[in-house]
C-alpha atoms as a PDB file:
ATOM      1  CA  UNK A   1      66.713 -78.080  80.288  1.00  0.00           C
ATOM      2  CA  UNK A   2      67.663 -76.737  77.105  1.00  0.00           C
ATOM      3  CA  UNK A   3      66.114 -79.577  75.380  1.00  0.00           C
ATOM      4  CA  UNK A   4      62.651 -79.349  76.990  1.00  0.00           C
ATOM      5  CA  UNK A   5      62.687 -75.404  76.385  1.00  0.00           C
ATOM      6  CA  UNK A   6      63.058 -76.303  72.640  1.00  0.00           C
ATOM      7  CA  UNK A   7      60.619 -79.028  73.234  1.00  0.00           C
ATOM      8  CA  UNK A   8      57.576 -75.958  74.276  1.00  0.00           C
ATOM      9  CA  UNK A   9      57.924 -77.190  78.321  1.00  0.00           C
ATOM     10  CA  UNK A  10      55.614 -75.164  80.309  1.00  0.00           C
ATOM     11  CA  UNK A  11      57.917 -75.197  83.357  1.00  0.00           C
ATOM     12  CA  UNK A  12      61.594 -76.102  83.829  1.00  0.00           C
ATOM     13  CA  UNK A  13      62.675 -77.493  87.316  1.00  0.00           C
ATOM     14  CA  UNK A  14      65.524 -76.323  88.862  1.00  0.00           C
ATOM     15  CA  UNK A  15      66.766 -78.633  91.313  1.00  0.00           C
ATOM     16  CA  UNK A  16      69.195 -77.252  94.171  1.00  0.00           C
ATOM     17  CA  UNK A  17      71.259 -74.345  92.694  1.00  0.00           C
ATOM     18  CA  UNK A  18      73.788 -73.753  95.048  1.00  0.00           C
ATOM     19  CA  UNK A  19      74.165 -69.958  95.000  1.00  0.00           C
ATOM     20  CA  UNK A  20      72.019 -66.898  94.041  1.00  0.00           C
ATOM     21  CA  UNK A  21      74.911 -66.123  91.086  1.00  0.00           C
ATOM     22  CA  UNK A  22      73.812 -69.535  90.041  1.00  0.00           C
ATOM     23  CA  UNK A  23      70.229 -68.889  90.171  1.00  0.00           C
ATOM     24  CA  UNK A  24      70.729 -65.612  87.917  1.00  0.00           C
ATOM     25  CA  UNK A  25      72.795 -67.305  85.491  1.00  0.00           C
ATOM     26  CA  UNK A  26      69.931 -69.781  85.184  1.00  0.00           C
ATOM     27  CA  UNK A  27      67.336 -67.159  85.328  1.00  0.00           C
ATOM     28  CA  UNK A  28      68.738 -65.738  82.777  1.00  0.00           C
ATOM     29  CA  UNK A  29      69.374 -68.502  80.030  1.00  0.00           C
ATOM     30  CA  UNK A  30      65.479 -69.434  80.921  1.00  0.00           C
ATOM     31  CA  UNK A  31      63.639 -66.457  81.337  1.00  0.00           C
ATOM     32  CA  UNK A  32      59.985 -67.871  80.997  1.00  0.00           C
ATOM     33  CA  UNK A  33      59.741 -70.699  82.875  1.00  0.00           C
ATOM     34  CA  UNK A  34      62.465 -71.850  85.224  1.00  0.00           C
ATOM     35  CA  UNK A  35      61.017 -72.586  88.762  1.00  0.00           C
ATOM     36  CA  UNK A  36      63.266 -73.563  92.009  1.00  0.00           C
ATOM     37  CA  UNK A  37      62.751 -75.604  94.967  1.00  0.00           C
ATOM     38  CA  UNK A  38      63.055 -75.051  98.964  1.00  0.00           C
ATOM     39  CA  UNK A  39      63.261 -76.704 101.852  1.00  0.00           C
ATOM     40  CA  UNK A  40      64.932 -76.752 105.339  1.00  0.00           C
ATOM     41  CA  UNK A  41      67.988 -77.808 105.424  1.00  0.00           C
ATOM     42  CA  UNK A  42      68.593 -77.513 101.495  1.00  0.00           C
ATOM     43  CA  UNK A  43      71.419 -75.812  99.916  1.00  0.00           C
ATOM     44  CA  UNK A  44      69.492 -73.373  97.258  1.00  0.00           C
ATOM     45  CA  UNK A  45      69.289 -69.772  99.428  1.00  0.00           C
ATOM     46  CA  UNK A  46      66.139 -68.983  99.944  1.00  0.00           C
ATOM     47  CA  UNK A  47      65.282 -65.530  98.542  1.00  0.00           C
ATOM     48  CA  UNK A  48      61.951 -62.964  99.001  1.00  0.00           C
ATOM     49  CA  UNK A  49      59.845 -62.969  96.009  1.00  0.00           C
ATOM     50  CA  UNK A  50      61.257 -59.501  95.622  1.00  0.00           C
ATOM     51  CA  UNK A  51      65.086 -60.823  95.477  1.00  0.00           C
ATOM     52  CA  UNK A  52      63.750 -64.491  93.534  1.00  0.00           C
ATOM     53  CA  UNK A  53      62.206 -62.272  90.663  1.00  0.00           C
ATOM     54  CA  UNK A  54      65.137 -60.334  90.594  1.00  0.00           C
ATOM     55  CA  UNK A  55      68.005 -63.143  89.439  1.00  0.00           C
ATOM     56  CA  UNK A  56      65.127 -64.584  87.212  1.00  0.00           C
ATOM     57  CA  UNK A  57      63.071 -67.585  89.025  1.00  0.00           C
ATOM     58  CA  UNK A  58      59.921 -65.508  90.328  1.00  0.00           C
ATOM     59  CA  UNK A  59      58.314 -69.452  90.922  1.00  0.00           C
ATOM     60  CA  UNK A  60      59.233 -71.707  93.950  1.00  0.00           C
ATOM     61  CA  UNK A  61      57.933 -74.578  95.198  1.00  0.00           C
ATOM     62  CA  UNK A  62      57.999 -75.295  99.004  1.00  0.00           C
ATOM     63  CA  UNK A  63      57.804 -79.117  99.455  1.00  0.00           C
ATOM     64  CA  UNK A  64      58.346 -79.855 103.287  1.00  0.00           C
ATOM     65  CA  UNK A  65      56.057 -76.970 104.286  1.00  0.00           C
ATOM     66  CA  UNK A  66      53.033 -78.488 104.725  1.00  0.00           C
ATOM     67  CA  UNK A  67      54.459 -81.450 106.702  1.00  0.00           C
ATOM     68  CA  UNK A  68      55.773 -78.748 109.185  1.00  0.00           C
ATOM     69  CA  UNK A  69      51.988 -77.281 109.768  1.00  0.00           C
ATOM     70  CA  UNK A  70      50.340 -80.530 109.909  1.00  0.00           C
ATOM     71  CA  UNK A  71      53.207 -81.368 112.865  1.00  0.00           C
ATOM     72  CA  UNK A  72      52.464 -77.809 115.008  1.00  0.00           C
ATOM     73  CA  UNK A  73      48.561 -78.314 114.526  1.00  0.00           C
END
């Protein structure tokens, strides 16, 4: 990550921190563009925007959600 930061990335990908200490630590060392991931049944906690913004990763993306509305239309 610290390579594509140098590089000028627009958004760095964090895929499946494990705990929300590990999420601020990350937050932290890439404060203007880090971005997580969730999902059921993944490891990364899943935060409110209010707590995500807090350790540092205000963006998310939510990859399974859409299948689960299509299946409950």
């Amino acid at each position: 990550m610290e390579a594509y930061a140098k590089a000028g990335a627009d958004v760095l990908f964090i895929e499946s921190p494990e705990s929300e200490a590990e999420m601020a630590r990350i937050g932290k060392a890439f404060r203007s563009a880090a971005g997580r991931q969730h999902g059921a049944g993944r490891r990364t906690p899943v935060l409110t925007p209010a707590g995500a913004t807090g350790v540092g990763l205000p963006h998310a993306l939510f990859p399974i959600n859409g299948l689960w509305l299509r299946r409950w239309r």
